[in-house]
N, C-alpha and C. Protein backbone atom coordinates (compact mmCIF):
# COMPACT_ATOMS: atom_id res chain seq x y z
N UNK A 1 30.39 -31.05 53.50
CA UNK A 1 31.04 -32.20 52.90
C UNK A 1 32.56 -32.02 52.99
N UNK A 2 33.08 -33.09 53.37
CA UNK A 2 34.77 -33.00 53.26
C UNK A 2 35.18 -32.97 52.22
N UNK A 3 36.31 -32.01 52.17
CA UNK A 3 37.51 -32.46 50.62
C UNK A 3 38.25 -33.77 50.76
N UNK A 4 38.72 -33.75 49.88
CA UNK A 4 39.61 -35.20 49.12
C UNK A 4 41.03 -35.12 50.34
N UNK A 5 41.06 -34.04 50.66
CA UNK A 5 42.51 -33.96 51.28
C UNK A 5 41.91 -34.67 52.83
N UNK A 6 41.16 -34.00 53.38
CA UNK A 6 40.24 -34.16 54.82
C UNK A 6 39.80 -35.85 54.64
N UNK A 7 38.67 -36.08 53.65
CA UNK A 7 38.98 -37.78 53.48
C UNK A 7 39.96 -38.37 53.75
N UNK A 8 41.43 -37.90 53.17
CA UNK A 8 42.33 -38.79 53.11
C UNK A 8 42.69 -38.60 54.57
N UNK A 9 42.78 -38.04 55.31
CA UNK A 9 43.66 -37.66 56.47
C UNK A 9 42.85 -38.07 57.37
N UNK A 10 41.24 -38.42 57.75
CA UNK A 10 40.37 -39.22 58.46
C UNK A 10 40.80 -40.68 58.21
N UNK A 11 41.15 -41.01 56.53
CA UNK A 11 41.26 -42.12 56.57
C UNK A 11 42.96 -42.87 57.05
N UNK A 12 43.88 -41.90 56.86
CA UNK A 12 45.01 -42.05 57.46
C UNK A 12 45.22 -42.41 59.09
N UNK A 13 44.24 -41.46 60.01
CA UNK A 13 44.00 -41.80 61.19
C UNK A 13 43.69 -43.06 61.08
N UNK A 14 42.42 -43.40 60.47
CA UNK A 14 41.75 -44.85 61.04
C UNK A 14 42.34 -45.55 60.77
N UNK A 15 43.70 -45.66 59.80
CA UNK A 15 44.52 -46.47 59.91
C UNK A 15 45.45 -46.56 60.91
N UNK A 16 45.88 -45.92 61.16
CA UNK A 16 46.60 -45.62 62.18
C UNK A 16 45.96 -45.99 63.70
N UNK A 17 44.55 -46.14 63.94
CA UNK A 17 43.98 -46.62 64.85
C UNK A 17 43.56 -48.21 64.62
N UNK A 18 44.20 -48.62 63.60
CA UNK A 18 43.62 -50.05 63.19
C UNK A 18 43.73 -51.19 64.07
N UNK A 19 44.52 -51.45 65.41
CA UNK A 19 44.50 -52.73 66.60
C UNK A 19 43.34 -51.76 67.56
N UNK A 20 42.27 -51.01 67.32
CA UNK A 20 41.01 -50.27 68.16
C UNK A 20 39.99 -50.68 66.89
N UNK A 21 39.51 -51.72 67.38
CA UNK A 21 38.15 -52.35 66.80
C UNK A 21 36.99 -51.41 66.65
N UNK A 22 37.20 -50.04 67.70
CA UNK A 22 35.86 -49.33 67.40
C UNK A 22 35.99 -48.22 66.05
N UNK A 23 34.41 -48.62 65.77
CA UNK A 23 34.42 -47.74 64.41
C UNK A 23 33.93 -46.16 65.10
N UNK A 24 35.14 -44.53 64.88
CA UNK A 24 34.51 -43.55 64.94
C UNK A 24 33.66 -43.47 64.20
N UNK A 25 32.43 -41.97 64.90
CA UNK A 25 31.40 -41.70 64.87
C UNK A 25 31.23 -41.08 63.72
N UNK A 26 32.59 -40.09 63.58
CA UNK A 26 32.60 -39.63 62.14
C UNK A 26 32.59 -40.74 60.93
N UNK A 27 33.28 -41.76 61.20
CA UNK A 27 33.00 -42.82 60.03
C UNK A 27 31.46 -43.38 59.80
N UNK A 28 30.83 -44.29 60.89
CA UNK A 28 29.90 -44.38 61.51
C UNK A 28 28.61 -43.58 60.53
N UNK A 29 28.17 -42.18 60.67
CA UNK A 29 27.92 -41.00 60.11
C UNK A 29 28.23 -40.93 58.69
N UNK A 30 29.17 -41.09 57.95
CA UNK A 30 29.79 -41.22 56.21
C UNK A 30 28.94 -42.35 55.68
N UNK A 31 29.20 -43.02 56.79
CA UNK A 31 28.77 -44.47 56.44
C UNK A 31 27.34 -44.76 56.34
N UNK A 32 26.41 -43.98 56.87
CA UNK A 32 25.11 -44.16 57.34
C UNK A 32 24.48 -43.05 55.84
N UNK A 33 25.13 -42.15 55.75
CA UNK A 33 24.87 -41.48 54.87
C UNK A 33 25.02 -41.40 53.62
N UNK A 34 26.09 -42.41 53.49
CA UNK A 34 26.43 -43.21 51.83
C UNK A 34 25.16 -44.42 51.72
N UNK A 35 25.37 -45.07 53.04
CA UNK A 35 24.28 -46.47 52.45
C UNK A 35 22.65 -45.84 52.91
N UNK A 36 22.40 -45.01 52.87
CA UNK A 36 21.17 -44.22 53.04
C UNK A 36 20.13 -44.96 54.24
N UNK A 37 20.96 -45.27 55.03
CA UNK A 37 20.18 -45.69 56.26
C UNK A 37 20.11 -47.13 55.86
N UNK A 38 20.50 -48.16 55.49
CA UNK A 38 19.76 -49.64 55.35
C UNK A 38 20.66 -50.50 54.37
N UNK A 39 19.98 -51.88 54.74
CA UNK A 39 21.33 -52.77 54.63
C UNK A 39 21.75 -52.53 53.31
N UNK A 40 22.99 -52.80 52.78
CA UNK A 40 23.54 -52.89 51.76
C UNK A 40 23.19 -54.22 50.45
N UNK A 41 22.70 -55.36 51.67
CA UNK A 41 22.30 -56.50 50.74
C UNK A 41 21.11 -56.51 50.39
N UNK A 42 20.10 -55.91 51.16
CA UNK A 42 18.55 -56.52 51.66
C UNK A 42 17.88 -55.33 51.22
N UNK A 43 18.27 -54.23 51.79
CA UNK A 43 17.55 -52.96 51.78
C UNK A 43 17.02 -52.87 52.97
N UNK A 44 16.61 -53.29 54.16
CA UNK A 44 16.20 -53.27 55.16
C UNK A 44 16.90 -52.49 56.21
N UNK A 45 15.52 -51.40 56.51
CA UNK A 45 15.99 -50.58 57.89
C UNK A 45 15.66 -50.82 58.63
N UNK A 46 16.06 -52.10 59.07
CA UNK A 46 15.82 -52.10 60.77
C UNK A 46 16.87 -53.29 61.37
N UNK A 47 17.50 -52.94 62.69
CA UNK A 47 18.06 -53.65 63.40
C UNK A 47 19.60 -53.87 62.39
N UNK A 48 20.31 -52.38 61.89
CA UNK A 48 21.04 -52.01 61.15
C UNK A 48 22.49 -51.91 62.25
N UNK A 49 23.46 -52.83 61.82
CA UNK A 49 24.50 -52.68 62.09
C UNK A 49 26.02 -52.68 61.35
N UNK A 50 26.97 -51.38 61.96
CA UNK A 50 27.87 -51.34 60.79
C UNK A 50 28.83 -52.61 60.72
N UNK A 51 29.23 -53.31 59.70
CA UNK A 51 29.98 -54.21 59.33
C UNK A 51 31.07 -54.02 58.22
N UNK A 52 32.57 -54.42 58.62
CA UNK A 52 33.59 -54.19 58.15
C UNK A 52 33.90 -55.23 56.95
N UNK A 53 33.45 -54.88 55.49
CA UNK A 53 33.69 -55.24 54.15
C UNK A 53 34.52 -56.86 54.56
N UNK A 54 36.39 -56.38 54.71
CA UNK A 54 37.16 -57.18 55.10
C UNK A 54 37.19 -56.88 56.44
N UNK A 55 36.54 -58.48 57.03
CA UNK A 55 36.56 -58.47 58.36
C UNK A 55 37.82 -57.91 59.67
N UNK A 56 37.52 -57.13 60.58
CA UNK A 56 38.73 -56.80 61.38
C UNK A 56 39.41 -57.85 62.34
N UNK A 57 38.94 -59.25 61.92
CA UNK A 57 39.81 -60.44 62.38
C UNK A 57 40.49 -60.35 61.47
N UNK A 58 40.33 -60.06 59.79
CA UNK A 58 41.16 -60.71 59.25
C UNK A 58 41.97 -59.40 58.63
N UNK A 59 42.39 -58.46 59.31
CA UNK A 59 42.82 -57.48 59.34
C UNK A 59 42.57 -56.11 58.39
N UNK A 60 40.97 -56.03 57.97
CA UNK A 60 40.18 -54.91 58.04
C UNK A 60 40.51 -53.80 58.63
N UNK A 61 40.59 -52.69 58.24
CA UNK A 61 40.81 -51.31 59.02
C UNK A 61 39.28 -50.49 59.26
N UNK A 62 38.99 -49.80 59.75
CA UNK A 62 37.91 -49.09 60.24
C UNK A 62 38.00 -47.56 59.87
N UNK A 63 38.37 -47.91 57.95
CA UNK A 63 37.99 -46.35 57.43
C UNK A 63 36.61 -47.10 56.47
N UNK A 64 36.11 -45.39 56.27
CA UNK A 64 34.92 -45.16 55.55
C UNK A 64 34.71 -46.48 53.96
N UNK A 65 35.68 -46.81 53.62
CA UNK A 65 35.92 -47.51 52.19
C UNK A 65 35.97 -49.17 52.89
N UNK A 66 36.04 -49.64 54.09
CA UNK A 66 36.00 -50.95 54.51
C UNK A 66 34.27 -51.06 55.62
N UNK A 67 33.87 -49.77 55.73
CA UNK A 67 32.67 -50.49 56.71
C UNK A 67 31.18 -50.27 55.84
N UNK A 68 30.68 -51.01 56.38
CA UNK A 68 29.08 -51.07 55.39
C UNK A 68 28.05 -51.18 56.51
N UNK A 69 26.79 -50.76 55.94
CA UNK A 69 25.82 -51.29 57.26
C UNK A 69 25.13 -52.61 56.62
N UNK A 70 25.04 -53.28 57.17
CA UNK A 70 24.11 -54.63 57.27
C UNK A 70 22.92 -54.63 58.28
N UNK A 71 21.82 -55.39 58.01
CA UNK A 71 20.72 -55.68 58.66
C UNK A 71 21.54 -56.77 59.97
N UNK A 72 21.05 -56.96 60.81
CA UNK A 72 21.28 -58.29 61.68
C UNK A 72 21.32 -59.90 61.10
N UNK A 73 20.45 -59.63 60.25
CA UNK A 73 20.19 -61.10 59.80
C UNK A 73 21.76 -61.24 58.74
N UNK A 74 21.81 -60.30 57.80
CA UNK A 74 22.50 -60.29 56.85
C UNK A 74 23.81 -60.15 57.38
N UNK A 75 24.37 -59.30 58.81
CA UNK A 75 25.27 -59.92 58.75
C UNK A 75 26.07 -61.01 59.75
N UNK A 76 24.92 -61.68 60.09
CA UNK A 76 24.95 -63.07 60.72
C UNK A 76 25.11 -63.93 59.71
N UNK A 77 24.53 -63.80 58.42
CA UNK A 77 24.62 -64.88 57.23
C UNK A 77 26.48 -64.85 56.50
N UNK A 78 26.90 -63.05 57.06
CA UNK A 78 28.27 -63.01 56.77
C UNK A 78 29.06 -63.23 57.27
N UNK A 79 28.87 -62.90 58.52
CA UNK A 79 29.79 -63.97 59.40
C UNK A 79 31.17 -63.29 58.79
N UNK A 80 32.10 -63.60 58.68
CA UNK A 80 33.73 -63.32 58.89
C UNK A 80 34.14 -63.59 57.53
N UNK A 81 33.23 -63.44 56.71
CA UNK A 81 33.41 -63.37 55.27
C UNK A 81 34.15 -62.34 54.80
N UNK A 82 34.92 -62.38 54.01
CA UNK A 82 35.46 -60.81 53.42
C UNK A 82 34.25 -60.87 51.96
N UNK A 83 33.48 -59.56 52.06
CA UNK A 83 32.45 -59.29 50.72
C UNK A 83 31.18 -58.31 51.84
C-alpha cells in the first residue's frame, strides 16, 4: 500500500499529465481495487469501464480521487455528466 506522501506525488503527476486523456495503469489498479471490481451505481461486474467523476471534456484530471468504474450501461446513462 502507498503512503500519503507517494499518493500525493502519483497524484501530482496525473495532474501534471492532465491534456493525456489516458488513465495510468497504476491509477486504473487503485481504482479497481477501491470500487472492488464493479460499477459504482449498479453493482454490476460486467462490461466495467473506468469513468472520470468530472468529465475530462470538462476538465477532469485522471488522478485516483476523479475516476470511478461504471458498468457500460451506467455510463452511457452518464454521459458527460459531472457525478
Amino acid at each position: 500500500m502507498a503512503s500519503g506522501m507517494e499518493i500525493k506525488a502519483i497524484e501530482e503527476y496525473e495532474k501534471s499529465n492532465k491534456g493525456n486523456r489516458r488513465i495510468s495503469r497504476e491509477i486504473q489498479d487503485r481504482v479497481w481495487r477501491r470500487d472492488e471490481g464493479k460499477c459504482v451505481v449498479c453493482g454490476s461486474n460486467e462490461k466495467l469501464e473506468f469513468d472520470h467523476i468530472i468529465p475530462f471534456s470538462k476538465g477532469g484530471a485522471n488522478t485516483y480521487r476523479n475516476v470511478q468504474l461504471l458498468c457500460e450501461k451506467c455510463n452511457r446513462e452518464k454521459s458527460n455528466r459531472i457525478g
